[in-house]
C-alpha atoms as a PDB file:
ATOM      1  CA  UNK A   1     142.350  87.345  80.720  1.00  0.00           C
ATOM      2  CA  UNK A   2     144.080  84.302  80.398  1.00  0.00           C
ATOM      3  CA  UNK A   3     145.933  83.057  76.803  1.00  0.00           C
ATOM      4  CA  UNK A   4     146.132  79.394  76.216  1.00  0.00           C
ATOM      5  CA  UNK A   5     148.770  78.429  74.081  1.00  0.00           C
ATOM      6  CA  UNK A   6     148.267  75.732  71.169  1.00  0.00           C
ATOM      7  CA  UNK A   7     151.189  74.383  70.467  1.00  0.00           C
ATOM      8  CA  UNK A   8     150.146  72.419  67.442  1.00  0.00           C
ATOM      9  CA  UNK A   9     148.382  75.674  66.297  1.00  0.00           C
ATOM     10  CA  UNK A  10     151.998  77.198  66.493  1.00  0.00           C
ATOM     11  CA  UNK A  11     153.968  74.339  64.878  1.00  0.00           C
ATOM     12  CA  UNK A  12     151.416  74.363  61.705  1.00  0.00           C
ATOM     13  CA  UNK A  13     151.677  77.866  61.193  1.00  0.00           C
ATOM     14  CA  UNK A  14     155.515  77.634  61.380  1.00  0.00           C
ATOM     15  CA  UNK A  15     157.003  78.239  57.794  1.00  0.00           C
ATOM     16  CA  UNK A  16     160.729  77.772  57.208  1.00  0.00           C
ATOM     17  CA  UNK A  17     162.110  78.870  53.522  1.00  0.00           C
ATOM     18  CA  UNK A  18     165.428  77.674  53.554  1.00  0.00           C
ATOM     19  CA  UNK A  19     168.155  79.263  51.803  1.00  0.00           C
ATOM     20  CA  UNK A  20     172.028  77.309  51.311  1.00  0.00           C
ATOM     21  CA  UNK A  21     172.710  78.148  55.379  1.00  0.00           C
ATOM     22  CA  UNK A  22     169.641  81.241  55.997  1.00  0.00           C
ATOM     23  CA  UNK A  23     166.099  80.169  57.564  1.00  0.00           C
ATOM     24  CA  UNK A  24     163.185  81.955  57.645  1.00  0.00           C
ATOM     25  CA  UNK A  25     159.982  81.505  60.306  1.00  0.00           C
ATOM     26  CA  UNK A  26     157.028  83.077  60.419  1.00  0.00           C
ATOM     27  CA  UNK A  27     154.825  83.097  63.351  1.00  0.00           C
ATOM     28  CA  UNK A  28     152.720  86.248  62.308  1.00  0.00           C
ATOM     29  CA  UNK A  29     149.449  85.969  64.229  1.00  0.00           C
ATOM     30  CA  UNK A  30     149.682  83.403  65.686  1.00  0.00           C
ATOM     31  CA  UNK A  31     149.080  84.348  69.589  1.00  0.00           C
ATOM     32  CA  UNK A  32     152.337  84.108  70.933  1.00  0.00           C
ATOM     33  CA  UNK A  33     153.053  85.333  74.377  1.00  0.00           C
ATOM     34  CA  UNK A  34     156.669  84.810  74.742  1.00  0.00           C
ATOM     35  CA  UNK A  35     159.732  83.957  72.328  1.00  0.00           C
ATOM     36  CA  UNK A  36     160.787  81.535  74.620  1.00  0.00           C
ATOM     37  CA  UNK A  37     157.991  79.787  73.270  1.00  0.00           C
ATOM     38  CA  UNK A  38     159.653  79.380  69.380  1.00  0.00           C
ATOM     39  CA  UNK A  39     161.511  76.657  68.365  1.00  0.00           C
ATOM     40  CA  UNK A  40     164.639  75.807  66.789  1.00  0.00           C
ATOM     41  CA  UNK A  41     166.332  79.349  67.862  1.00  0.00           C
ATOM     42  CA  UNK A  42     169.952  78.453  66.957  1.00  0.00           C
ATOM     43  CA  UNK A  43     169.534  78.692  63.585  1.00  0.00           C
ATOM     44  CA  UNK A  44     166.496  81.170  62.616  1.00  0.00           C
ATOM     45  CA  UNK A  45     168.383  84.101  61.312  1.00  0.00           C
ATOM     46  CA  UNK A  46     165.298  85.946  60.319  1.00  0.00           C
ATOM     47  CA  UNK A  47     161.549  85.922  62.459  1.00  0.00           C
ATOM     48  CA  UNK A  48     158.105  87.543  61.589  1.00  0.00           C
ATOM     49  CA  UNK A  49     156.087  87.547  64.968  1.00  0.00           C
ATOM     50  CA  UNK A  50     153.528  90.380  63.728  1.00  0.00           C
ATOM     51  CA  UNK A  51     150.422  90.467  65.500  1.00  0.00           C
ATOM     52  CA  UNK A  52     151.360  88.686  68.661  1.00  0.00           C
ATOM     53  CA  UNK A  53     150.941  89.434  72.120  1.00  0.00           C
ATOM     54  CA  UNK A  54     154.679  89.632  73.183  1.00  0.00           C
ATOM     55  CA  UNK A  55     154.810  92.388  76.166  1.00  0.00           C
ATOM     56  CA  UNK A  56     158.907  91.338  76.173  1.00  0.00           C
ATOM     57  CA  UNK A  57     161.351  90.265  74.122  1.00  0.00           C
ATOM     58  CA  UNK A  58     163.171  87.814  76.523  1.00  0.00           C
ATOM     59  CA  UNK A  59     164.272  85.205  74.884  1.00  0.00           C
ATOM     60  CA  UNK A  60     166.188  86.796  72.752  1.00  0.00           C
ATOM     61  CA  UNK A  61     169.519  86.525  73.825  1.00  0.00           C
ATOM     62  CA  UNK A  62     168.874  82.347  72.566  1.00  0.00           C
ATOM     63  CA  UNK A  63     168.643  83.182  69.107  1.00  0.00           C
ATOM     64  CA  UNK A  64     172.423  82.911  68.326  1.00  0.00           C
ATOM     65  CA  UNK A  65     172.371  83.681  64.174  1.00  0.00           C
ATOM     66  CA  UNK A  66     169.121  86.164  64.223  1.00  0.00           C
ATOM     67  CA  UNK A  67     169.942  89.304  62.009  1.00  0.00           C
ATOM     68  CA  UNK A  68     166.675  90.181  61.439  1.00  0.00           C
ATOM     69  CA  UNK A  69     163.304  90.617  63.901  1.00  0.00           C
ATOM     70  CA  UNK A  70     160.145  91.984  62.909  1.00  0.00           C
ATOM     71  CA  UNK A  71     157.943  92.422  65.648  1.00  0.00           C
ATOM     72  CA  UNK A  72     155.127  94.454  64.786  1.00  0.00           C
ATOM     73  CA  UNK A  73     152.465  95.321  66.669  1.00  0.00           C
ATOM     74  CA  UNK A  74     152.871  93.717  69.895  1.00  0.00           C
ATOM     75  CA  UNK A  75     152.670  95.248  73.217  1.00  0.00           C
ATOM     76  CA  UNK A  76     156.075  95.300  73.965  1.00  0.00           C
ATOM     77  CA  UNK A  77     157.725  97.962  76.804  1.00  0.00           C
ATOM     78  CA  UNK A  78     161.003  97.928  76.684  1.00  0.00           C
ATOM     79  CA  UNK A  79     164.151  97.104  75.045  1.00  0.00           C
ATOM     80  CA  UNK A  80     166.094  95.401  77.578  1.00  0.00           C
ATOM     81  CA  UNK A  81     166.830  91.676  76.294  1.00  0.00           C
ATOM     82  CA  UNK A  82     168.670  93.124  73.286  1.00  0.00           C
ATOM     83  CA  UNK A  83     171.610  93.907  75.635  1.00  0.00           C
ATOM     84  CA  UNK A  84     172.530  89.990  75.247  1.00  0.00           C
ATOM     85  CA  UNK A  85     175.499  89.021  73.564  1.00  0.00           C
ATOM     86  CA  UNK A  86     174.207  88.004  70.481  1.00  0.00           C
ATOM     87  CA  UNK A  87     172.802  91.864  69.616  1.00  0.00           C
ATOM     88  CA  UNK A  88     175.375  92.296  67.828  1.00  0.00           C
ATOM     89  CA  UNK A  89     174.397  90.137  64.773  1.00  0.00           C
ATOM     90  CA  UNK A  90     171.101  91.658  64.580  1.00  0.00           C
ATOM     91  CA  UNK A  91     171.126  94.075  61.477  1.00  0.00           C
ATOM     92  CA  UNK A  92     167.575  95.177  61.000  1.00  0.00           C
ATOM     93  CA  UNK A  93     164.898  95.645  63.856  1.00  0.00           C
ATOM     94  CA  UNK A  94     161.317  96.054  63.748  1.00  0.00           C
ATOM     95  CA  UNK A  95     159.213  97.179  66.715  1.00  0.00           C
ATOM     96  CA  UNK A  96     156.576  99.343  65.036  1.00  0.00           C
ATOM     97  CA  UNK A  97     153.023  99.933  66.723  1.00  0.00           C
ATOM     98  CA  UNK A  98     153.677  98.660  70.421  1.00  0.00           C
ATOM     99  CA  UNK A  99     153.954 100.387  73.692  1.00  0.00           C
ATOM    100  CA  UNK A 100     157.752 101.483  73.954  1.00  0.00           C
ATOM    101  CA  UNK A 101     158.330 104.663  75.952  1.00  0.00           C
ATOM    102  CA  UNK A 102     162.302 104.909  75.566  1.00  0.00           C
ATOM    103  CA  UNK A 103     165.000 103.939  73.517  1.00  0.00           C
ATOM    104  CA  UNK A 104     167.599 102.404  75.268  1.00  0.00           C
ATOM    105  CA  UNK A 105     169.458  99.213  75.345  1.00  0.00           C
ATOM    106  CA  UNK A 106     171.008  98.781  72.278  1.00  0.00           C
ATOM    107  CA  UNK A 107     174.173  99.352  72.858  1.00  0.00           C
ATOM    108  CA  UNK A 108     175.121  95.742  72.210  1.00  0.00           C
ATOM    109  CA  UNK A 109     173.396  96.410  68.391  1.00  0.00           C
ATOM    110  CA  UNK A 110     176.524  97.535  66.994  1.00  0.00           C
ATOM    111  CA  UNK A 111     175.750  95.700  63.777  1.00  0.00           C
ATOM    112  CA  UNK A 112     172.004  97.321  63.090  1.00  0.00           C
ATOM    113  CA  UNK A 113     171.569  99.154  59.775  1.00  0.00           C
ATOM    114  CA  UNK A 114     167.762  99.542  60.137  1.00  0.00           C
ATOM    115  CA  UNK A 115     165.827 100.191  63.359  1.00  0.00           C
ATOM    116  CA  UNK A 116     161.939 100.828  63.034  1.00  0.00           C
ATOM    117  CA  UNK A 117     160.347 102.460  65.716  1.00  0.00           C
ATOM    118  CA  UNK A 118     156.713 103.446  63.975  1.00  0.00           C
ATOM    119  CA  UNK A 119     153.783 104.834  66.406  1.00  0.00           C
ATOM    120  CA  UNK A 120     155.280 103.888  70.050  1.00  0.00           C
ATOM    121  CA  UNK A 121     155.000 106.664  72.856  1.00  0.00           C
ATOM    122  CA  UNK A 122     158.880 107.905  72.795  1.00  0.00           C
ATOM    123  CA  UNK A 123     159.231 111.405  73.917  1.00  0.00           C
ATOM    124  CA  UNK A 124     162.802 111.777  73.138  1.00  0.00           C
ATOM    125  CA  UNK A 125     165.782 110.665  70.477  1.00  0.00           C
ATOM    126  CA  UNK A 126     168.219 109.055  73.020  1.00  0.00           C
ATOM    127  CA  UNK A 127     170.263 105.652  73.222  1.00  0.00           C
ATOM    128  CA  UNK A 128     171.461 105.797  69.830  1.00  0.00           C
ATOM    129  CA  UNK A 129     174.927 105.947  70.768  1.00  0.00           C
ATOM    130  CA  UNK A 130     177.323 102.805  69.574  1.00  0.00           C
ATOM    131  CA  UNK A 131     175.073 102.446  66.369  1.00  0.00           C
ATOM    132  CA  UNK A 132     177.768 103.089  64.068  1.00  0.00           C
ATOM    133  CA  UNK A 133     176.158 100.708  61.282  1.00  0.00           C
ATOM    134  CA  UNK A 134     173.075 102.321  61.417  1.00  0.00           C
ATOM    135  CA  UNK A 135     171.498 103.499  57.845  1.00  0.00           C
ATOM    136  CA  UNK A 136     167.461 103.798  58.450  1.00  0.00           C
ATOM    137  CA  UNK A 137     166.119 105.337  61.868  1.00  0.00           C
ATOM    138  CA  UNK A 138     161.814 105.286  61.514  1.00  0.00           C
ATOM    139  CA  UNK A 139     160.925 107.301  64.507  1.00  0.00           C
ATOM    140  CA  UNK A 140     157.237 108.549  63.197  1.00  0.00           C
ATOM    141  CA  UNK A 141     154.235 108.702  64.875  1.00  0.00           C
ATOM    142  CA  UNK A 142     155.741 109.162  68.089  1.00  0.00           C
ATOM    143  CA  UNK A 143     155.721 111.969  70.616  1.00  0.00           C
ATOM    144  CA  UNK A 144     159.202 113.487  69.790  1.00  0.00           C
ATOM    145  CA  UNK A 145     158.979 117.321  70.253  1.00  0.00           C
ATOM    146  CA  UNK A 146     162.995 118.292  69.637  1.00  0.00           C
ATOM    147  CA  UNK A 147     165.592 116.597  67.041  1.00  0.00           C
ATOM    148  CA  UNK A 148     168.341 115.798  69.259  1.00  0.00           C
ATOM    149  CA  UNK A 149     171.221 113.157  70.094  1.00  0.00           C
ATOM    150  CA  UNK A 150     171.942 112.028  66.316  1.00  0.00           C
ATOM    151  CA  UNK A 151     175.406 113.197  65.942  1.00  0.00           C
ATOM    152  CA  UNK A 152     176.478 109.339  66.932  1.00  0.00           C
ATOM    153  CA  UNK A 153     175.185 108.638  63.770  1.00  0.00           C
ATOM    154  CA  UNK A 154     177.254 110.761  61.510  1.00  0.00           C
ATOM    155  CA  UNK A 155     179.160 108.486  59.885  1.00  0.00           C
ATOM    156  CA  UNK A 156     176.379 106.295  58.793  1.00  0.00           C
ATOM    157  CA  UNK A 157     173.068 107.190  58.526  1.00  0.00           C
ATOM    158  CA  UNK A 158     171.210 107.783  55.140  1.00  0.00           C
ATOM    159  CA  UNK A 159     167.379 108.072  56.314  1.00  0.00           C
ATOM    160  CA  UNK A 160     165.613 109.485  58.722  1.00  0.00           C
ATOM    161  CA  UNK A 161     161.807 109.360  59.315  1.00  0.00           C
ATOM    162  CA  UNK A 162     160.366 111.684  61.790  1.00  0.00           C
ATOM    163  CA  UNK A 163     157.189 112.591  60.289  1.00  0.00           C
ATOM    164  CA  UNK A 164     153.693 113.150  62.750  1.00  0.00           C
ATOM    165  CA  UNK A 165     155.382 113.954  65.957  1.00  0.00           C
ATOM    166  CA  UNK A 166     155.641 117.256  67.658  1.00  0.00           C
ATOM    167  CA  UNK A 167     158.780 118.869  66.483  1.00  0.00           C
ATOM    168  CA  UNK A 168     158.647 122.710  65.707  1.00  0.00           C
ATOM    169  CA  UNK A 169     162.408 123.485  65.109  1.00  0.00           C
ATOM    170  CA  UNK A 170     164.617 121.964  62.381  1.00  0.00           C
ATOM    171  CA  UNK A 171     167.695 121.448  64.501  1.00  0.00           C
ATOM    172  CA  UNK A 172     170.221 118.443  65.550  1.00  0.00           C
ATOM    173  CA  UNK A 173     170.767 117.833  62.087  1.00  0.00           C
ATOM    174  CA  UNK A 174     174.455 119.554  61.517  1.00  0.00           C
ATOM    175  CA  UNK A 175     176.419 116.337  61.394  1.00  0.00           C
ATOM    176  CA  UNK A 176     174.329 114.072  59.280  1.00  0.00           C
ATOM    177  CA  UNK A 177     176.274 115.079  55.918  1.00  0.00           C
ATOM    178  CA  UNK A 178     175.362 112.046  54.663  1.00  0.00           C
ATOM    179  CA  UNK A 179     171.609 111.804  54.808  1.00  0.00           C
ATOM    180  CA  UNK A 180     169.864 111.084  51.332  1.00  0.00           C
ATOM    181  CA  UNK A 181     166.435 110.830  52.877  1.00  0.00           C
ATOM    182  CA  UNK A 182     164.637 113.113  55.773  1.00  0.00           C
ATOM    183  CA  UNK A 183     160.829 113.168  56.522  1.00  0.00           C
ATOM    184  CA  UNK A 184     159.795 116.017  58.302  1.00  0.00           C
ATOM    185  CA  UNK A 185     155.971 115.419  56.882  1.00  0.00           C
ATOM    186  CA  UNK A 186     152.681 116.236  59.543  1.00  0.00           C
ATOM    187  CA  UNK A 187     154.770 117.859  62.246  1.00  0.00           C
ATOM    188  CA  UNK A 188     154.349 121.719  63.479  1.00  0.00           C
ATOM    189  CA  UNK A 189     156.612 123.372  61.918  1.00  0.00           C
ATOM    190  CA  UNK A 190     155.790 126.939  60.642  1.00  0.00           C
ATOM    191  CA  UNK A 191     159.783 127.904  59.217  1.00  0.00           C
ATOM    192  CA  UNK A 192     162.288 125.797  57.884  1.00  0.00           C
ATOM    193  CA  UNK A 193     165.025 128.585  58.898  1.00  0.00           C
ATOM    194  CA  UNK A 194     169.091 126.981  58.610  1.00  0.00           C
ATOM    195  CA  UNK A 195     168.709 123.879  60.036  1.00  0.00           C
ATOM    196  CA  UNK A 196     169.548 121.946  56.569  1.00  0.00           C
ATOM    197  CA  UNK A 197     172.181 123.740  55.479  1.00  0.00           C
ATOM    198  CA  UNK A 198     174.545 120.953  56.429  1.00  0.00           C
ATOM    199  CA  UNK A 199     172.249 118.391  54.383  1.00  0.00           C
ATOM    200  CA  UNK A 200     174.400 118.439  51.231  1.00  0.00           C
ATOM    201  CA  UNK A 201     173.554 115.336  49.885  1.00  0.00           C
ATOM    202  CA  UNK A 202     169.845 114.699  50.725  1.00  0.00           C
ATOM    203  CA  UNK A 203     167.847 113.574  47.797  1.00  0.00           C
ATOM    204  CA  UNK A 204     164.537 113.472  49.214  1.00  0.00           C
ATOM    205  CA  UNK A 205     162.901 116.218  51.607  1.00  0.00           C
ATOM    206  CA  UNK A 206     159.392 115.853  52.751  1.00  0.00           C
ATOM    207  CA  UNK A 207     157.857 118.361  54.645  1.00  0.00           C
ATOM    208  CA  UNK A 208     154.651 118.681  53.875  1.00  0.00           C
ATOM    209  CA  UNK A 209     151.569 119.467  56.831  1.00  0.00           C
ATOM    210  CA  UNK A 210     153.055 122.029  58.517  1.00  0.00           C
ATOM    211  CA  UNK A 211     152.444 125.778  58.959  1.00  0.00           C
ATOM    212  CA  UNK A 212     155.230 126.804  56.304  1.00  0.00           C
ATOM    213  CA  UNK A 213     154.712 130.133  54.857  1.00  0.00           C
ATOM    214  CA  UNK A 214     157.791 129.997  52.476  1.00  0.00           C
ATOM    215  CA  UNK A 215     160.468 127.760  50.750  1.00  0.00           C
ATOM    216  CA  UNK A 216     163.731 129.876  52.211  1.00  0.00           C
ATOM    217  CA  UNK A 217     166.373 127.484  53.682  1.00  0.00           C
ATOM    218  CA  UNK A 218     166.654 124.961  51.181  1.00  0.00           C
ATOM    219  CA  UNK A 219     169.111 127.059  48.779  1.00  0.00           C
ATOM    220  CA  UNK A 220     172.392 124.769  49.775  1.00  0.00           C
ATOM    221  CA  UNK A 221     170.368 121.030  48.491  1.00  0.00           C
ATOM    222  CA  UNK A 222     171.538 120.836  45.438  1.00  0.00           C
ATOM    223  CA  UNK A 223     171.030 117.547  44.921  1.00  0.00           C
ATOM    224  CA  UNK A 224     167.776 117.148  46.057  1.00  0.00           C
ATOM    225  CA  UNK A 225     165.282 115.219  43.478  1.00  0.00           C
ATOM    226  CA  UNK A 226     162.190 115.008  45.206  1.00  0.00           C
ATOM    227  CA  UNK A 227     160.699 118.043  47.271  1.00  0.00           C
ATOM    228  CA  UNK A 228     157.185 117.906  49.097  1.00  0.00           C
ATOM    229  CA  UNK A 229     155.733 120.885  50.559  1.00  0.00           C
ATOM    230  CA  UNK A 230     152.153 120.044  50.095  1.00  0.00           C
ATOM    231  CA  UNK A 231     149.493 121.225  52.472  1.00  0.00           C
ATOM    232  CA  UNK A 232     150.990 124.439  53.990  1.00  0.00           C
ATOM    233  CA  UNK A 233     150.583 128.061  53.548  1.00  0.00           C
ATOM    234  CA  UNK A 234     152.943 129.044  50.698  1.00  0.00           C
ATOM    235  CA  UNK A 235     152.128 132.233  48.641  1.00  0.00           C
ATOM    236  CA  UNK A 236     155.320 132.964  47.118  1.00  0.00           C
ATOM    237  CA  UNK A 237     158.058 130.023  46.028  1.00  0.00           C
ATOM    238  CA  UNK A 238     161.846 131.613  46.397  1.00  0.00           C
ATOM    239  CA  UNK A 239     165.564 130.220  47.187  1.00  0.00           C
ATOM    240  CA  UNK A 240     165.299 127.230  44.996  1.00  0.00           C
ATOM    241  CA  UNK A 241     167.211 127.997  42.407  1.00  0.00           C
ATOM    242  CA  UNK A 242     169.687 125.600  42.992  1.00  0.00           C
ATOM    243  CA  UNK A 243     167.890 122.955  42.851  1.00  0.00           C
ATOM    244  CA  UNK A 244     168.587 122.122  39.362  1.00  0.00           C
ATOM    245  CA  UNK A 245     168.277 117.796  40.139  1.00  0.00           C
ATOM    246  CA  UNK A 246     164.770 118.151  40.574  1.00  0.00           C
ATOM    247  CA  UNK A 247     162.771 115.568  39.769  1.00  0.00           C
ATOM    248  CA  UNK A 248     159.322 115.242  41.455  1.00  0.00           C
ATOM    249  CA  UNK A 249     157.929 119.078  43.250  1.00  0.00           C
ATOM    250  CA  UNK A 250     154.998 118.641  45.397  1.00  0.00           C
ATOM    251  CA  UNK A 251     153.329 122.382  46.397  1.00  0.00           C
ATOM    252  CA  UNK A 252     149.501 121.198  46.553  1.00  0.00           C
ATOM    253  CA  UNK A 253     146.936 122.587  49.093  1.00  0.00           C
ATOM    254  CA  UNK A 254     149.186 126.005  49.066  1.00  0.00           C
ATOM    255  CA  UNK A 255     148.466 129.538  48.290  1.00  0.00           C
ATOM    256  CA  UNK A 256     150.216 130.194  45.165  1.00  0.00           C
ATOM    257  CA  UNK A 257     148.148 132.643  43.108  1.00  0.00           C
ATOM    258  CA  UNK A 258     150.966 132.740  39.796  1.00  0.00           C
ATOM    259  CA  UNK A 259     151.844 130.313  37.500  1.00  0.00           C
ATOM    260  CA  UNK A 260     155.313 132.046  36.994  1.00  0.00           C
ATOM    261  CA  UNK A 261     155.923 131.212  41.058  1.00  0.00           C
ATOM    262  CA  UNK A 262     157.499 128.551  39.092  1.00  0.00           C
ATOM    263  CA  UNK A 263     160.088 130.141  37.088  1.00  0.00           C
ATOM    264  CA  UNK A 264     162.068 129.709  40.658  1.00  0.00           C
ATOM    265  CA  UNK A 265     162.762 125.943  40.093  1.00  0.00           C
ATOM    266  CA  UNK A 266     163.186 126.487  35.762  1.00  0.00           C
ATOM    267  CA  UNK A 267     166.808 125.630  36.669  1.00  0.00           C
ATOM    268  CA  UNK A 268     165.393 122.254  37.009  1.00  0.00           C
ATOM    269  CA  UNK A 269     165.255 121.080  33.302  1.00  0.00           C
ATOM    270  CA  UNK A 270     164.403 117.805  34.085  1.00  0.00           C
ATOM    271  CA  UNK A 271     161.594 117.626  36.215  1.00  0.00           C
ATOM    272  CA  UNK A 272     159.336 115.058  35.363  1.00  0.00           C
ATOM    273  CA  UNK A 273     156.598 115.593  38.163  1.00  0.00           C
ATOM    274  CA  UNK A 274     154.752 118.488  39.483  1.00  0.00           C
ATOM    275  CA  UNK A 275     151.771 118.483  41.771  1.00  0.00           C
ATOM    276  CA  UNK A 276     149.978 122.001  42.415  1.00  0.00           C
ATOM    277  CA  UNK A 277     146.448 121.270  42.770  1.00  0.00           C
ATOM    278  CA  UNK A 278     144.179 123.166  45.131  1.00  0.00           C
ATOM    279  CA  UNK A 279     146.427 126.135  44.874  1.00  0.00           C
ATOM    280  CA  UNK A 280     144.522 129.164  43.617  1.00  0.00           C
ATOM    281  CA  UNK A 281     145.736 129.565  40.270  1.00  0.00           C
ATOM    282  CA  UNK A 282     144.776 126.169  39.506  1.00  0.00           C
ATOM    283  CA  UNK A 283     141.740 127.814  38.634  1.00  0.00           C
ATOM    284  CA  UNK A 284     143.383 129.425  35.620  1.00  0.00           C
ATOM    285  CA  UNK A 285     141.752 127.649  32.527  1.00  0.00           C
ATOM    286  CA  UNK A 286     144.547 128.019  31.095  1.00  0.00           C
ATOM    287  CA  UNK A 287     147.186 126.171  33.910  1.00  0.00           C
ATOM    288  CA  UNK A 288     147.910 123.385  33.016  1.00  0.00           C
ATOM    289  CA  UNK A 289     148.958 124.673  29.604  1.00  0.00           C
ATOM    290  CA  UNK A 290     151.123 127.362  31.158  1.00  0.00           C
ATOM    291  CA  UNK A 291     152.841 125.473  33.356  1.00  0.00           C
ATOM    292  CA  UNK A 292     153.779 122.580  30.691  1.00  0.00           C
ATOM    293  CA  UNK A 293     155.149 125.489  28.625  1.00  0.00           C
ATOM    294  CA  UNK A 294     157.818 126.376  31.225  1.00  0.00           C
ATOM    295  CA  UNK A 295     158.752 122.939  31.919  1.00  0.00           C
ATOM    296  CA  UNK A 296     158.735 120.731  28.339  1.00  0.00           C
ATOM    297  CA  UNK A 297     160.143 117.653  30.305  1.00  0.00           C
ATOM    298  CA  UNK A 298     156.958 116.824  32.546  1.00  0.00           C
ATOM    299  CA  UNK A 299     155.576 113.830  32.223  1.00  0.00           C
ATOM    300  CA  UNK A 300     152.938 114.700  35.243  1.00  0.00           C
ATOM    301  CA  UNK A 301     151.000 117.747  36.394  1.00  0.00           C
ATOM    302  CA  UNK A 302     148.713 116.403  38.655  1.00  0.00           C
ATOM    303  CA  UNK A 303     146.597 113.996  37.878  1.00  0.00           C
ATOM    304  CA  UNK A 304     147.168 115.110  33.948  1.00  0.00           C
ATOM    305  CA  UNK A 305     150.002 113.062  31.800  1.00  0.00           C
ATOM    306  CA  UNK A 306     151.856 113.862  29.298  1.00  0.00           C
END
C-alpha cells in the first residue's frame, strides 16, 4: 500500500520547546516513513517519532546534536545507521515494540546510558560491547532464552530488565557488582540457585511468574529493599535473613500455609509493605492481625493500611 506524505500535516504537528541551546520535536503519529523526511536536524537534540511507520533509521547520521531518540513502535529492522559518526552523542535510545531481530551496531554509541529494547524478536544478548556509559538495558518481552555477553558492562550498568522472555537459568550475571535493579519477572525459571551471589548491591529483585519452589540464593543481598516473588510455588520462606533493608516483600499467589513463614525476614524492622494474598493462610481470620504483630512498622498488608 502506498503512504502519501503531507507535508503541511507534518510541519503543524511539529512542536519545538526550546530550552537556552536544547530543542525538542515531536512528530509522534504523525505517518512518517523516513527521518530524512524531518526538518531542521542540526540542532534537534531530542525527537519523539512514536507511532510512525519508519522500517529504518537512515537519516540518522544528519542529526549532528541528537542525544536522545524515541522511536517507539515503528517497524524498524535493524540498527545499522547508528554506526554514523555522530552515535556517539546519543545518550538514551528508544526502539521499543518494532521488528528488530539483533543487536548490533552500536559500537559507535559509546556515550548511551539508556537503551530500550521492549517486545522486539531478539534471540540473544550480543553487541553490547563498547557501551561503557551504559546504566539501563530494557530487553523484555523478547525471545532471550540465556543471560549472556554483559560482562562489557561491568563498570556501568545499574538496571537490567529481562522480564517475559525465555530464560530458565540465572547466569551471566557475575560481573555486574554494581546493579541496583534486575527484573527477572514472567520468565521460566523454577530455582534461583547462585547466580546472584555477586549482586551485592541490588536494591530491587523481581522475580515473580516463575516456577520457584523456594527463596534459597538470595542470602548474600543485603541491601535489597524491594523483593517480588509473587505468583510461584513457595511453601516454605528460608535464607533471608539478611535481608534486614527490606522495605516492600511481595509473596502473593504462593503456597505458604504459616503466618510465622515470616519470622525469616523479622530481621527486617522496617518493612513498610507486605503483600501475601491468595496464599493459604490468608484464610486465617485472624492474618492480618498476626502478621501486623510481627512486623509493627507496616504501613500495608495487602490491600489493608495501617
Amino acid at each position: 500500500m502506498e503512504v502519501h506524505r503531507d507535508s503541511s500535516a507534518l510541519e503543524l504537528s511539529l512542536r519545538r520547546v526550546l530550552h537556552s541551546e536544547h530543542m525538542e520535536v515531536d512528530l509522534v503519529n504523525t505517518r512518517l516513513v523516513s527521518l530524512r523526511d524531518v526538518g531542521d536536524k542540526a540542532s534537534i537534540r531530542t525527537l519523539y517519532v512514536r507511532e510512525n511507520l519508519l522500517t529504518d533509521l537512515e537519516g540518522l547520521q544528519d542529526f549532528a546534536a541528537l542525544e536522545h531518540l524515541d522511536a517507539y513502535i515503528n517497524q524498524v529492522k535493524t540498527l545499522g545507521a547508528l554506526e554514523g559518526d555522530n552515535a556517539s552523542r546519543l545518550r538514551v535510545l528508544d526502539l521499543s515494540f518494532n521488528e528488530i531481530r539483533k543487536i548490533e551496531g552500536l559500537e559507535r554509541c559509546s556515550g548511551l546510558t539508556e537503551l530500550y529494547l521492549v517486545q522486539n524478536k531478539i534471540k540473544k544478548i550480543e553487541g553490547l560491547e563498547g557501551l561503557s556509559s551504559l546504566r539501563l538495558l530494557e530487553l523484555g518481552a523478547n525471545r532471550i532464552r540465556v543471560i549472556e555477553n554483559l560482562q562489557c558492562l561491568a563498570g556501568s550498568l545499574e538496571q537490567l530488565w529481562l522480564g517475559s522472555n525465555k530464560i530458565t537459568q540465572v547466569e551471566g550475571l557475575d560481573a555486574l557488582s554494581g546493579l541496583k535493579r534486575l527484573d527477572l519477572q514472567s520468565n521460566r525459571l523454577e530455582r534461583i540457585g547462585n547466580g546472584l551471589e555477586k549482586l551485592v548491591n541490588l536494591e530491587e529483585l523481581y522475580l515473580s511468574h516463575q516456577g520457584l519452589e523456594n527463596t534459597l540464593g538470595l542470602d548474600k543481598l543485603v541491601k535489597l529493599k524491594i523483593l517480588d516473588l509473587s505468583a510461584n510455588k513457595i511453601s516454605k520462606i528460608e535464607g533471608l535473613e539478611n535481608l534486614v533493608e527490606l522495605r516492600e516483600f511481595w509473596m502473593g499467589e504462593n503456597k505458604v500455609e504459616e503466618v510465622d513463614q515470616l519470622d525469616n525476614i523479622k530481621g527486617a524492622t522496617h518493612i513498610e509493605t507486605i503483600y501475601f494474598e491468595h496464599n493459604p493462610v490468608a484464610a486465617d481470620p485472624e492474618y492480618i492481625a498476626k502478621i501486623h504483630a510481627k512486623f509493627p512498622s507496616l504501613k500495608q498488608l495487602d490491600s489493608t493500611f495501617f
